[in-house]
PDB file of N, CA and C in Angstrom:
ATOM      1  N   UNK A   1     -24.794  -4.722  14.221  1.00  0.00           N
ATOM      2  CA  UNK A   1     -23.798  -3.957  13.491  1.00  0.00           C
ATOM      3  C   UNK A   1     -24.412  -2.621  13.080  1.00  0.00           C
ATOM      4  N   UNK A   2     -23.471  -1.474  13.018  1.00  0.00           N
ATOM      5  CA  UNK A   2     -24.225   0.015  13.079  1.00  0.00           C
ATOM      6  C   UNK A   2     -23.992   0.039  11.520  1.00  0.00           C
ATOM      7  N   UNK A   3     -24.935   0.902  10.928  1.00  0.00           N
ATOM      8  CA  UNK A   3     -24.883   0.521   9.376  1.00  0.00           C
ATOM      9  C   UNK A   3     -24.504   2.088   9.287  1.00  0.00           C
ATOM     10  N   UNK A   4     -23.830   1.937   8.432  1.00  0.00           N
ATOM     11  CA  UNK A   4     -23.197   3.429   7.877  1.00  0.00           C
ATOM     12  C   UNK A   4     -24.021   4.080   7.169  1.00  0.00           C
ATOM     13  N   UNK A   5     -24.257   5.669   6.652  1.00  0.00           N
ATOM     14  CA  UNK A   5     -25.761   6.020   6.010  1.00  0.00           C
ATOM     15  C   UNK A   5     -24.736   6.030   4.509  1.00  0.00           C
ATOM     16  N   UNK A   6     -25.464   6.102   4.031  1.00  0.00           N
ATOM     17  CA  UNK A   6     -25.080   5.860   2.217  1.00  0.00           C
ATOM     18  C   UNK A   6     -25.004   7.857   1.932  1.00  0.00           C
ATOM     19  N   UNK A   7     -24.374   8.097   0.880  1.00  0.00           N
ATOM     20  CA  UNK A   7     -24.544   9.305   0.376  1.00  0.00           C
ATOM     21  C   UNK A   7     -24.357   8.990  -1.285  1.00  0.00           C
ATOM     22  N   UNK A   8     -24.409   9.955  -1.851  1.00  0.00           N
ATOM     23  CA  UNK A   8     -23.282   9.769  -3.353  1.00  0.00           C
ATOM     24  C   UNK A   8     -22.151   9.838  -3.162  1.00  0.00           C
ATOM     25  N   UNK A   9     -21.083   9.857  -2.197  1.00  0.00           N
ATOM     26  CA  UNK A   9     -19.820   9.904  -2.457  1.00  0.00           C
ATOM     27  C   UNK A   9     -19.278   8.764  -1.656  1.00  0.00           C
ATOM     28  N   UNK A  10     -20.310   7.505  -1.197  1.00  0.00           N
ATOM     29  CA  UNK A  10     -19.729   6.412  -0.662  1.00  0.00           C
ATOM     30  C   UNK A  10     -20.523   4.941  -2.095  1.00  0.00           C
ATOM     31  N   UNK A  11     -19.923   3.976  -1.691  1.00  0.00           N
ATOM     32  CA  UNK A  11     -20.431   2.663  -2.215  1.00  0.00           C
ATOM     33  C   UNK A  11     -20.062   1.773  -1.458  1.00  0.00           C
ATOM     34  N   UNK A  12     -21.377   0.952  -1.071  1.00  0.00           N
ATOM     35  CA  UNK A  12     -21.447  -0.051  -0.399  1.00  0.00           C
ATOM     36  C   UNK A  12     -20.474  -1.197  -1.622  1.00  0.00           C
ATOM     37  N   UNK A  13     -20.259  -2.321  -0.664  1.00  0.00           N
ATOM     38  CA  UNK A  13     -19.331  -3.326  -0.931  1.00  0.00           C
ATOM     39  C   UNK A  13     -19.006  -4.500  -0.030  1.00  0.00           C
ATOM     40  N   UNK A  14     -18.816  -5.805   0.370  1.00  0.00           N
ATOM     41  CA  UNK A  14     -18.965  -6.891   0.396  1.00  0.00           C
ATOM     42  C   UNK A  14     -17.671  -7.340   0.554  1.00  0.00           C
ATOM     43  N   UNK A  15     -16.906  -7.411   1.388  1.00  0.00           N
ATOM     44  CA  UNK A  15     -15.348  -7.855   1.910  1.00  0.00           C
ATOM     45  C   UNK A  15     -15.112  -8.928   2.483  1.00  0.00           C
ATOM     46  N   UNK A  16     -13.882  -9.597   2.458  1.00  0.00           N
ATOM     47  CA  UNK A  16     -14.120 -10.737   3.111  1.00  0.00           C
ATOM     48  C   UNK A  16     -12.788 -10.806   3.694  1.00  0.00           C
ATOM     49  N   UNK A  17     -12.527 -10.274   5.190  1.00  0.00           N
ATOM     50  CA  UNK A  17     -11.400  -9.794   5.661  1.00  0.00           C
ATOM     51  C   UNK A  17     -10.555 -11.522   6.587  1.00  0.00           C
ATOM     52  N   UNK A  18      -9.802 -11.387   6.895  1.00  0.00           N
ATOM     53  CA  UNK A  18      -9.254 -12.330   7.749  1.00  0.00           C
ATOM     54  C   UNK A  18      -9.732 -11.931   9.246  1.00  0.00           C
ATOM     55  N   UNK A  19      -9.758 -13.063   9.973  1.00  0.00           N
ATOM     56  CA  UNK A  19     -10.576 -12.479  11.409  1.00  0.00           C
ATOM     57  C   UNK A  19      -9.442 -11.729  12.208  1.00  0.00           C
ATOM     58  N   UNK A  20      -8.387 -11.895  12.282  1.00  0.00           N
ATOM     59  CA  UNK A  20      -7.589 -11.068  13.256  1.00  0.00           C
ATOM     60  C   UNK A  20      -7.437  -9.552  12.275  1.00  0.00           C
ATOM     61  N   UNK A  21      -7.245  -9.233  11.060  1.00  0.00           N
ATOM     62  CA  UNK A  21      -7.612  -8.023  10.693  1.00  0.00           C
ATOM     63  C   UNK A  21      -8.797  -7.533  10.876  1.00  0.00           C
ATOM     64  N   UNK A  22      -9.871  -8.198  10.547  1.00  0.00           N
ATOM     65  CA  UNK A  22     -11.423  -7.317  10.972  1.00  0.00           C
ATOM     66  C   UNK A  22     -11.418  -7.145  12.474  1.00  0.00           C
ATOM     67  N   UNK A  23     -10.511  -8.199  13.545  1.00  0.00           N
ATOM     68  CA  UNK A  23     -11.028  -7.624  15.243  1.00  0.00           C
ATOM     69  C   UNK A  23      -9.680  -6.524  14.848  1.00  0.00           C
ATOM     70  N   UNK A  24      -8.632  -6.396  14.511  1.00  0.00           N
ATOM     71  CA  UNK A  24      -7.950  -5.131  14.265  1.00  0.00           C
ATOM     72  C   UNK A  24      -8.590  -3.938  14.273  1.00  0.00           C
ATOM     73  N   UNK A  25      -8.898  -3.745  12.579  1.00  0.00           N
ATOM     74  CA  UNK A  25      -9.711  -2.915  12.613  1.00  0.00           C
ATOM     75  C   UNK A  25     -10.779  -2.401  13.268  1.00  0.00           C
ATOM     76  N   UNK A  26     -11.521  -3.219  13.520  1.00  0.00           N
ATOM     77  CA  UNK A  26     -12.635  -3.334  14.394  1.00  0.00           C
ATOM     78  C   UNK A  26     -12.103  -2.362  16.133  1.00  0.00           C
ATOM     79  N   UNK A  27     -11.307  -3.076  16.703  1.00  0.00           N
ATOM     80  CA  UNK A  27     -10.593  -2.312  17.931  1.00  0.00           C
ATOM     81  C   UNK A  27     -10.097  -0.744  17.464  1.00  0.00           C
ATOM     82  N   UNK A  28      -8.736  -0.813  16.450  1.00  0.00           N
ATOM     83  CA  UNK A  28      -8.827   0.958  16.029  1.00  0.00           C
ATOM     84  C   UNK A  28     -10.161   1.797  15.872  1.00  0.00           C
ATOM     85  N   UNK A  29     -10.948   1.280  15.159  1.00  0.00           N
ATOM     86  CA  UNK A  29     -12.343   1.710  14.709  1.00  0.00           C
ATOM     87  C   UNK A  29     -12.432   2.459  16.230  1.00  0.00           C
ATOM     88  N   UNK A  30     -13.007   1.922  17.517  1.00  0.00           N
ATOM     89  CA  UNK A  30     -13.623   2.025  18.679  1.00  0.00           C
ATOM     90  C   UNK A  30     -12.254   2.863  19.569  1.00  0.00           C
ATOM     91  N   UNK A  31     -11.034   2.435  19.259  1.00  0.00           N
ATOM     92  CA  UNK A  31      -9.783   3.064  20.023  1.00  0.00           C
ATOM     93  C   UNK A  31      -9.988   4.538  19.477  1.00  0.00           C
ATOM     94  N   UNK A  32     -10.089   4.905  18.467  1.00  0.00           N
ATOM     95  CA  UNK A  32      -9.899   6.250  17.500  1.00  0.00           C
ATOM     96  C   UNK A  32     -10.983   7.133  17.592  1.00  0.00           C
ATOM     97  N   UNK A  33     -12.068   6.374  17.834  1.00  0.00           N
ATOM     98  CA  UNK A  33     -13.382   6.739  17.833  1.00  0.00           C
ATOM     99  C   UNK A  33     -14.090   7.395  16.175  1.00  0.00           C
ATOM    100  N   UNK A  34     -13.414   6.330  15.811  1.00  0.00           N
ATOM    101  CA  UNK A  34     -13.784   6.296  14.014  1.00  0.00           C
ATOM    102  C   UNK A  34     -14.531   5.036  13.624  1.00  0.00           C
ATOM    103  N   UNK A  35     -15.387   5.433  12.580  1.00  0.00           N
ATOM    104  CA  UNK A  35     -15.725   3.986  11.711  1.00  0.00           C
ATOM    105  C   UNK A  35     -15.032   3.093  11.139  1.00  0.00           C
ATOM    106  N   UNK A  36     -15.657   1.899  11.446  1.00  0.00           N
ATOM    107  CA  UNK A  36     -14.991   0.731  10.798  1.00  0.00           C
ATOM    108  C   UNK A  36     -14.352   1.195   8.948  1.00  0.00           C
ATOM    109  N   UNK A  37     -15.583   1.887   8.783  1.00  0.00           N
ATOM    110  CA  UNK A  37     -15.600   2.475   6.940  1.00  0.00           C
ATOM    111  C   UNK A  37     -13.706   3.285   6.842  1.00  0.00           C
ATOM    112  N   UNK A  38     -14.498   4.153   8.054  1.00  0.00           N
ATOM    113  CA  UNK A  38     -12.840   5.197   7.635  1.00  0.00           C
ATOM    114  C   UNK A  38     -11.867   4.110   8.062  1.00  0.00           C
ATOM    115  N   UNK A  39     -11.668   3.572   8.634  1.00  0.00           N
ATOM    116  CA  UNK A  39     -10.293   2.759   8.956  1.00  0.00           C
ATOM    117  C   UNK A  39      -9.958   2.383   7.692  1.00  0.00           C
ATOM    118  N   UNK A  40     -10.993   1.624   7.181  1.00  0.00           N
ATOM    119  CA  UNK A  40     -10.650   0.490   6.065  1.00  0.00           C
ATOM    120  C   UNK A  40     -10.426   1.648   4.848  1.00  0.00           C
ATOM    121  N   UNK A  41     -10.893   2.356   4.817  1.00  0.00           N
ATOM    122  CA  UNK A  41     -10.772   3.352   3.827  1.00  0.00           C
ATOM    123  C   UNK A  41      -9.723   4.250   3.694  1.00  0.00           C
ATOM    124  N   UNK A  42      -9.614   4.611   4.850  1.00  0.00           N
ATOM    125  CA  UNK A  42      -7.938   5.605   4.908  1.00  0.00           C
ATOM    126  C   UNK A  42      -6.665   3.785   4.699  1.00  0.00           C
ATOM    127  N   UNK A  43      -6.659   2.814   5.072  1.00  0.00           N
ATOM    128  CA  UNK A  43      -5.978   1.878   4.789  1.00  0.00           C
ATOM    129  C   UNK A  43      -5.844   1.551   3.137  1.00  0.00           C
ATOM    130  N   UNK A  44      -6.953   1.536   2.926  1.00  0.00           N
ATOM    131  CA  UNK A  44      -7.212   1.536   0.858  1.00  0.00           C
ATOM    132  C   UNK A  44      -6.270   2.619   0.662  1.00  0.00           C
ATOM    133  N   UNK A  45      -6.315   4.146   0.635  1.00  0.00           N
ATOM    134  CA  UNK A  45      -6.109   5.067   0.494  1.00  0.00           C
ATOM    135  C   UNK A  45      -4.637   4.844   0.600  1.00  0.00           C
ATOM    136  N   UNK A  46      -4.537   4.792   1.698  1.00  0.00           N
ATOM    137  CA  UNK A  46      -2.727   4.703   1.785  1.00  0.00           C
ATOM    138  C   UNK A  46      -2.218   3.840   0.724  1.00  0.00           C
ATOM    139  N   UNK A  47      -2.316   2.248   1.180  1.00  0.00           N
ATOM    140  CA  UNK A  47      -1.815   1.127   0.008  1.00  0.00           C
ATOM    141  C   UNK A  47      -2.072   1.830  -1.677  1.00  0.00           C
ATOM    142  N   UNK A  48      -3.305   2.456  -1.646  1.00  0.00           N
ATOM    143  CA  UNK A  48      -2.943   2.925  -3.661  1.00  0.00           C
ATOM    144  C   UNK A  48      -2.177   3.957  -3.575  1.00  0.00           C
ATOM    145  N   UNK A  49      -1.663   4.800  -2.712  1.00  0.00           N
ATOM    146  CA  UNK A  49      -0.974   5.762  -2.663  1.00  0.00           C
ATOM    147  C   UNK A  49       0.109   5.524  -2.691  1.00  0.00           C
ATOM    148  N   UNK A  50       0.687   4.619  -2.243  1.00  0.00           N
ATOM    149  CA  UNK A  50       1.895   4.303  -2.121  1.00  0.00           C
ATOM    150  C   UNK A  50       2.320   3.377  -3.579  1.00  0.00           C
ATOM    151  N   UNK A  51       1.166   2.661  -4.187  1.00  0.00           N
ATOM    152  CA  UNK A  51       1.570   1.861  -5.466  1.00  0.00           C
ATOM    153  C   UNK A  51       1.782   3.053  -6.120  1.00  0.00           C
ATOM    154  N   UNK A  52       0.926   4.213  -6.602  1.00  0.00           N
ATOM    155  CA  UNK A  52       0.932   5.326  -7.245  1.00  0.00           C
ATOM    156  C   UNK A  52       2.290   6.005  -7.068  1.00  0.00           C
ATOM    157  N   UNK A  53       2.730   6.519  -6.054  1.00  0.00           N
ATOM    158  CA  UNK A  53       3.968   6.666  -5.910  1.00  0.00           C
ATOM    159  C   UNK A  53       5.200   5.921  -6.563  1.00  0.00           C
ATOM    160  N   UNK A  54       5.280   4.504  -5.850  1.00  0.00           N
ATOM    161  CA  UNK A  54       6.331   3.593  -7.031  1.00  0.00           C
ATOM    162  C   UNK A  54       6.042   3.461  -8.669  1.00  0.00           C
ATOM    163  N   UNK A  55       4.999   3.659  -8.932  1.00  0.00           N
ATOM    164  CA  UNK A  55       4.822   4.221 -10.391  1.00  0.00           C
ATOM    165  C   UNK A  55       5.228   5.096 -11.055  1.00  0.00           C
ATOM    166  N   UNK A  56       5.032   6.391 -10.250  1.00  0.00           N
ATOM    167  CA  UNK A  56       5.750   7.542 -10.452  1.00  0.00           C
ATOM    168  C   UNK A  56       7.494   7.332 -10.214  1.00  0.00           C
ATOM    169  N   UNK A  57       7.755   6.861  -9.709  1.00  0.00           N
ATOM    170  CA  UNK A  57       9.337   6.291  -9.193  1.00  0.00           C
ATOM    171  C   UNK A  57      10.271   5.802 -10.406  1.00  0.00           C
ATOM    172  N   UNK A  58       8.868   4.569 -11.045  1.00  0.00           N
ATOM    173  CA  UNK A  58       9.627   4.045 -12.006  1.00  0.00           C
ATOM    174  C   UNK A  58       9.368   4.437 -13.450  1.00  0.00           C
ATOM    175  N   UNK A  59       8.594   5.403 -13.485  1.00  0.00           N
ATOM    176  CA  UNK A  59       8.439   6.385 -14.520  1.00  0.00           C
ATOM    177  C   UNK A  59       9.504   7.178 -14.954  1.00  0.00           C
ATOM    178  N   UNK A  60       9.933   7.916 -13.656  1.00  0.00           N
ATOM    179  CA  UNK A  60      11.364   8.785 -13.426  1.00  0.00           C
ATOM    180  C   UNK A  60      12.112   7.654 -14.027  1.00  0.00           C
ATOM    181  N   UNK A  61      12.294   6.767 -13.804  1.00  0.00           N
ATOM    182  CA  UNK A  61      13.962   6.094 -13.750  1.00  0.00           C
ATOM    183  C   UNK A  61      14.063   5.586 -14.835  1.00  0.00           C
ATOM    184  N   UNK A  62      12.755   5.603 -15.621  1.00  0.00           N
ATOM    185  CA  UNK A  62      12.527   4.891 -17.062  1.00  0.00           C
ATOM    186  C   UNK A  62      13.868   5.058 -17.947  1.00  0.00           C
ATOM    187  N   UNK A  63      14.032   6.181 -18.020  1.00  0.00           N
ATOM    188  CA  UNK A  63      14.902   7.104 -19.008  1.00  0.00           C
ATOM    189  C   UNK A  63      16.554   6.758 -18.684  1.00  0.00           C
ATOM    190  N   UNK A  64      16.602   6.362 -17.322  1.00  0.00           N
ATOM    191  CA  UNK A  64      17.911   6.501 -16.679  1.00  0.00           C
ATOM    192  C   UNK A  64      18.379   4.972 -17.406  1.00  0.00           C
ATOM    193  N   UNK A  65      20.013   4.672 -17.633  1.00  0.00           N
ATOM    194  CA  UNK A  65      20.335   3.884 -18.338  1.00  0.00           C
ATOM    195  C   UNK A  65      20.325   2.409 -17.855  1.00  0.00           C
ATOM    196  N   UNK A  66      19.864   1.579 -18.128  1.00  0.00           N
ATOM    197  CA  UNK A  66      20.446   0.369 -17.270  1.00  0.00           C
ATOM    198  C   UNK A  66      21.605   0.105 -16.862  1.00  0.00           C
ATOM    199  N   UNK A  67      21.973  -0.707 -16.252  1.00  0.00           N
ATOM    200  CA  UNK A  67      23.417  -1.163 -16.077  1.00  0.00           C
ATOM    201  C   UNK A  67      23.431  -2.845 -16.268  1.00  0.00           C
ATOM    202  N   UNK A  68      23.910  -3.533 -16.433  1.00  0.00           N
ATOM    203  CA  UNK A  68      23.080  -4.951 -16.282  1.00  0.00           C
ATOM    204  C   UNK A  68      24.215  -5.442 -14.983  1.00  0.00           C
ATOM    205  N   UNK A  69      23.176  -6.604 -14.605  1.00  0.00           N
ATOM    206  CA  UNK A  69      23.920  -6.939 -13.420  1.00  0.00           C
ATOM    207  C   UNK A  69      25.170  -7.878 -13.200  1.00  0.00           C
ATOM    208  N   UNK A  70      25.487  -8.283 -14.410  1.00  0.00           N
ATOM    209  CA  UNK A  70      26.647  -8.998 -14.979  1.00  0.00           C
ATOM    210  C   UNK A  70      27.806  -7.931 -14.396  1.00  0.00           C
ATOM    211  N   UNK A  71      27.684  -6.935 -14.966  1.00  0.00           N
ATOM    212  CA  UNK A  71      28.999  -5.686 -14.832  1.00  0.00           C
ATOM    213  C   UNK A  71      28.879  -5.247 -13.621  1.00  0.00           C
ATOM    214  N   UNK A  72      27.655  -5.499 -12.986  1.00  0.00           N
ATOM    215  CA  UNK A  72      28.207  -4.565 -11.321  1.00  0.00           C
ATOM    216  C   UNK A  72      28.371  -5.718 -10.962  1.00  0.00           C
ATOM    217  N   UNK A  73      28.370  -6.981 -10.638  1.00  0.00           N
ATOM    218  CA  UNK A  73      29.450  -7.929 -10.438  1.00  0.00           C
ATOM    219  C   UNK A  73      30.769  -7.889 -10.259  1.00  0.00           C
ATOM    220  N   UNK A  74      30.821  -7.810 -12.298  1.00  0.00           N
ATOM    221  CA  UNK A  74      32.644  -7.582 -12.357  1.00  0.00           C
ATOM    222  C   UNK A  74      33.312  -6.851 -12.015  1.00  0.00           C
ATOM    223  N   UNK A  75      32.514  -5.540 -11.475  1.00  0.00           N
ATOM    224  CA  UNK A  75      33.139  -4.576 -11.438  1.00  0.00           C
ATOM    225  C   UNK A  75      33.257  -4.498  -9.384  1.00  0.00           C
ATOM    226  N   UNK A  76      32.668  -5.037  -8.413  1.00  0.00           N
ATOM    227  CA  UNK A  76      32.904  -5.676  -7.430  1.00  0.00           C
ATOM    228  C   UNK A  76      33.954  -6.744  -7.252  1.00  0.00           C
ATOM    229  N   UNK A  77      33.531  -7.586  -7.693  1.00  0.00           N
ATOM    230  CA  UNK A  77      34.874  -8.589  -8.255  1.00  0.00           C
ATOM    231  C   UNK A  77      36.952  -7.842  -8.239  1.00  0.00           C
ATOM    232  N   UNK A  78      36.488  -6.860  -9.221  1.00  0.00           N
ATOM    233  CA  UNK A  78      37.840  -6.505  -9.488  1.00  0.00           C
ATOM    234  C   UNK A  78      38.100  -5.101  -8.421  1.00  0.00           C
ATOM    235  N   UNK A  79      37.204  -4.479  -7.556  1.00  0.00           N
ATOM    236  CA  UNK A  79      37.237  -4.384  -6.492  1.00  0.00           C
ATOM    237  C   UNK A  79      37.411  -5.381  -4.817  1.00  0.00           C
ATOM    238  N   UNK A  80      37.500  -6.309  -5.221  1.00  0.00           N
ATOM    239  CA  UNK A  80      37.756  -7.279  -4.512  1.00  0.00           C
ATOM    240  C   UNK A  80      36.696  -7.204  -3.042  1.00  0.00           C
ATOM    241  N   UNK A  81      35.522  -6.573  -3.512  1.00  0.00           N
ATOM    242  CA  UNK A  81      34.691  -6.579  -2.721  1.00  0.00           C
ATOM    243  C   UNK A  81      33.595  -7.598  -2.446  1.00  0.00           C
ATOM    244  N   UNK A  82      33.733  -8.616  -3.406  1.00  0.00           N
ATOM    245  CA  UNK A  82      33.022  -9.846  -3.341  1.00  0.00           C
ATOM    246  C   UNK A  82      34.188 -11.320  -3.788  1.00  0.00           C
TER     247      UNK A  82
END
């Protein structure tokens, strides 16, 4: 296994992947002609990016009023849409 060089702006770490994701990765890694590191790392990257995002989402909507789901029922209902 090719060992990645360390700097200050990396940290080693200890994973314990499922085998058809590590030969995944493992194949992009060699298809891309990237490291195993960046794969797994731009993959981290994305997934918190995207939680970060729905955070921000439901931050926005905080303020916005509820509706409860009783009334959009009834209000289907007497639309005769359910």
């Amino acid at each position: 296994m090719i060992s990645e060089p360390e700097s200050p702006m990396t940290a080693r770490a200890t994973v314990y992947l499922e085998p058809e994701l590590y030969r995944a990765a493992k194949v992009k890694a060699a298809a891309s002609d990237r490291s195993f590191s960046d794969i797994v790392n731009d993959a981290l990257r994305l997934g918190l990016s995207e939680d970060a995002a729905d955070i921000a989402t439901f931050e926005r909507r905080a303020k916005q009023p509820a509706r409860p789901f009783e009334d959009v029922l009834k209000s289907l209902r007497r639309k005769k849409l359910i």
